[in-house]
C-alpha atoms as a PDB file:
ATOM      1  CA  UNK A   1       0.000   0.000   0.000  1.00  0.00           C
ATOM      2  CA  UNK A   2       1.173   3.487  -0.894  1.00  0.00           C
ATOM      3  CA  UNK A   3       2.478   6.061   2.205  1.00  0.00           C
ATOM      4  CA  UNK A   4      -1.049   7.549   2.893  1.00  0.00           C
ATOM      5  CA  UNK A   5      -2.866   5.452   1.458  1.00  0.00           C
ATOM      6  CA  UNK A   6      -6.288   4.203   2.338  1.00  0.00           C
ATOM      7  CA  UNK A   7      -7.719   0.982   3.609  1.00  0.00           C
ATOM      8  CA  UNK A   8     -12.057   0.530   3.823  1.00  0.00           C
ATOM      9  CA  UNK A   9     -13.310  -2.356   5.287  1.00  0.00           C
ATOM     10  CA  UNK A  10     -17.020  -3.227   5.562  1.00  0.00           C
ATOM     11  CA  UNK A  11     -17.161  -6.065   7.551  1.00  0.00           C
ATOM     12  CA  UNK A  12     -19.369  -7.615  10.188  1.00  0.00           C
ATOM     13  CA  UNK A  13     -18.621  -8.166  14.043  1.00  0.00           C
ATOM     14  CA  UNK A  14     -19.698 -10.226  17.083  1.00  0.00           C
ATOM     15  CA  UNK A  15     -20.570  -8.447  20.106  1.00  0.00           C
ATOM     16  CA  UNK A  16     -18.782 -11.553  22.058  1.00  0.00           C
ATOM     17  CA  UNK A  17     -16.901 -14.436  20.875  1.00  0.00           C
ATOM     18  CA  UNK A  18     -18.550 -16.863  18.714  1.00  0.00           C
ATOM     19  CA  UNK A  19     -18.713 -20.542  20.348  1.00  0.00           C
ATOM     20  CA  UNK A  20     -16.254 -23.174  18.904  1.00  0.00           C
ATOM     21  CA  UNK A  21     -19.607 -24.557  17.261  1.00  0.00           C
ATOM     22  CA  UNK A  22     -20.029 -21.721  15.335  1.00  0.00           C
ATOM     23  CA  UNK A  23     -16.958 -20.752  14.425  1.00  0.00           C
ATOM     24  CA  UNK A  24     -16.271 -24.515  13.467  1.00  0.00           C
ATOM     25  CA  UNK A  25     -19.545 -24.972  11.335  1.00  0.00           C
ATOM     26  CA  UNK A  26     -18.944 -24.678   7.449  1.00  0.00           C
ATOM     27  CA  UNK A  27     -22.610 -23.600   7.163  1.00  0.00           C
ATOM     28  CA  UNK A  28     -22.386 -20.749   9.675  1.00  0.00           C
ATOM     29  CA  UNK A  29     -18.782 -19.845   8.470  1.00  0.00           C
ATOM     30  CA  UNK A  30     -19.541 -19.682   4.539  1.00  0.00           C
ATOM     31  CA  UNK A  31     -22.402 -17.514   5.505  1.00  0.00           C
ATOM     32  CA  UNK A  32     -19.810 -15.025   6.820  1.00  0.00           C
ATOM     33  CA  UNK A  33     -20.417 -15.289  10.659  1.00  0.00           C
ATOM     34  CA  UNK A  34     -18.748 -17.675  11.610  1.00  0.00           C
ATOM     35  CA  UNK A  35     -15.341 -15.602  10.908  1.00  0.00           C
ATOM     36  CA  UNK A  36     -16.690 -12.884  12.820  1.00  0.00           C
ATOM     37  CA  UNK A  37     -14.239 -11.146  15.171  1.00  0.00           C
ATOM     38  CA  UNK A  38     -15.183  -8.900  17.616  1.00  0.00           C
ATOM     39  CA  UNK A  39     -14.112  -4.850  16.349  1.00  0.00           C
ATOM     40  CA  UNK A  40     -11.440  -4.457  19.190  1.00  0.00           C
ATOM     41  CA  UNK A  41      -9.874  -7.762  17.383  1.00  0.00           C
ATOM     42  CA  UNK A  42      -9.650  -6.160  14.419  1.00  0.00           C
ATOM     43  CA  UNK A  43      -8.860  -2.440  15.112  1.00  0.00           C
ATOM     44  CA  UNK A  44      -5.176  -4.626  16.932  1.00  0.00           C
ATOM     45  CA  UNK A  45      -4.763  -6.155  13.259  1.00  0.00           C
ATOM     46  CA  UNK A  46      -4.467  -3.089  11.490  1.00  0.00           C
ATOM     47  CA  UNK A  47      -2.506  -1.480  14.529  1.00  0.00           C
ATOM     48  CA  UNK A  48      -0.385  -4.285  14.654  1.00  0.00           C
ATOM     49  CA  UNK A  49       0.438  -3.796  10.816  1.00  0.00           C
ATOM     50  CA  UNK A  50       1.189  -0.380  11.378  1.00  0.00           C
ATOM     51  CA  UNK A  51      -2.400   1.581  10.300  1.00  0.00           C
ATOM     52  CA  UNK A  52      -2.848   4.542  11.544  1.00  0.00           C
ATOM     53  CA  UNK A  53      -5.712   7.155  12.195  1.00  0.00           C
ATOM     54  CA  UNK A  54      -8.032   4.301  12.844  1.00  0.00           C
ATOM     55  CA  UNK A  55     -11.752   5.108  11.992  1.00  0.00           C
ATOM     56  CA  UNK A  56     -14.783   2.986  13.209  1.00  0.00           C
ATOM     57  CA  UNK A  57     -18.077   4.189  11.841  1.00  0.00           C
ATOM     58  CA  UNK A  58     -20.876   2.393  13.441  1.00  0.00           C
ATOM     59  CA  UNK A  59     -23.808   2.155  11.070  1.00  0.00           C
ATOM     60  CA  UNK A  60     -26.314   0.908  13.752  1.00  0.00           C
ATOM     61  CA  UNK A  61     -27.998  -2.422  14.464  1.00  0.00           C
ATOM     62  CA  UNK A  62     -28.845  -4.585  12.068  1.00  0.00           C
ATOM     63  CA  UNK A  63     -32.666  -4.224  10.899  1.00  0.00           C
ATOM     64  CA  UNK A  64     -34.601  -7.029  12.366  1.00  0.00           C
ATOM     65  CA  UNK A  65     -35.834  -8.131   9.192  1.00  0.00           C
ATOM     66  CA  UNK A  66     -32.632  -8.681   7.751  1.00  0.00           C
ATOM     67  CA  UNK A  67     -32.176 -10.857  11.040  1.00  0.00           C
ATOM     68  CA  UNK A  68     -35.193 -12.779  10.080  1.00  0.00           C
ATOM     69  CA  UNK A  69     -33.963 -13.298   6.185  1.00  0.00           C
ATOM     70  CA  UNK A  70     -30.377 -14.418   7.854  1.00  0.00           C
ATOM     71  CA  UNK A  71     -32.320 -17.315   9.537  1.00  0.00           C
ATOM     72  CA  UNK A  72     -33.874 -18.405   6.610  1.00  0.00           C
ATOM     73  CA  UNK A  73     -31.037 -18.376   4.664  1.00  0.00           C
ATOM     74  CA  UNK A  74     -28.816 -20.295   8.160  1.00  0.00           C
ATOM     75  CA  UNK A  75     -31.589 -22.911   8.179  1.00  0.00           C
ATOM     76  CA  UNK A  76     -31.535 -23.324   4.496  1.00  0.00           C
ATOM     77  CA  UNK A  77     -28.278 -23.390   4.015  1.00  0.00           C
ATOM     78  CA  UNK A  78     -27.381 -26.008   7.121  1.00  0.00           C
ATOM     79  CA  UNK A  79     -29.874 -28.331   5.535  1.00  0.00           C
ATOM     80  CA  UNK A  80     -28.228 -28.370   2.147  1.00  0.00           C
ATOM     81  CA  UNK A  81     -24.798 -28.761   4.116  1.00  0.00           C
ATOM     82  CA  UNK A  82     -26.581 -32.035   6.072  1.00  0.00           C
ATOM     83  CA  UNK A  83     -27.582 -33.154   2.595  1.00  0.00           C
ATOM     84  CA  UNK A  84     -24.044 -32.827   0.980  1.00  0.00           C
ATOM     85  CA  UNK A  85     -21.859 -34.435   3.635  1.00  0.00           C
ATOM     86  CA  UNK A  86     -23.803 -35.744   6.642  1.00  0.00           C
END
């Protein structure tokens, strides 16, 4: 990266640690949560590769419908796992 230069991430984050079950599930994972860090994780990654001026910009909750669609979409997707390799 160029001196100066800028990095934007867009990512999501747990408010606490994920439980190994999540974290280890290839359903929850490839449905990006199960890689979820929590933001204090993440702001030391870009400290520890030397970023600086560190901006968070918190964008709010998520909507609860979206919440909804996301268990759809978990349920769905864990099924078709099950199918595939259970």
């Amino acid at each position: 990266m160029k001196p100066r230069g800028k990095a934007v991430i867009a990512d999501v984050y747990s408010k606490k640690v994920l439980p190994k079950q999540y974290r280890e599930s290839p359903a929850i994972y490839s449905a990006c949560i199960g890689g979820a860090i929590q933001l204090n994780e993440n702001i030391d990654i870009f400290k520890n590769n030397e970023f600086r001026e560190i901006r968070v910009f918190d964008y709010g909750s998520i909507p609860e419908q979206w919440i909804a669609r996301a268990r759809v979409f978990v349920d769905e997707l864990l099924d078709f796992v099950e199918e595939l390799f259970v």
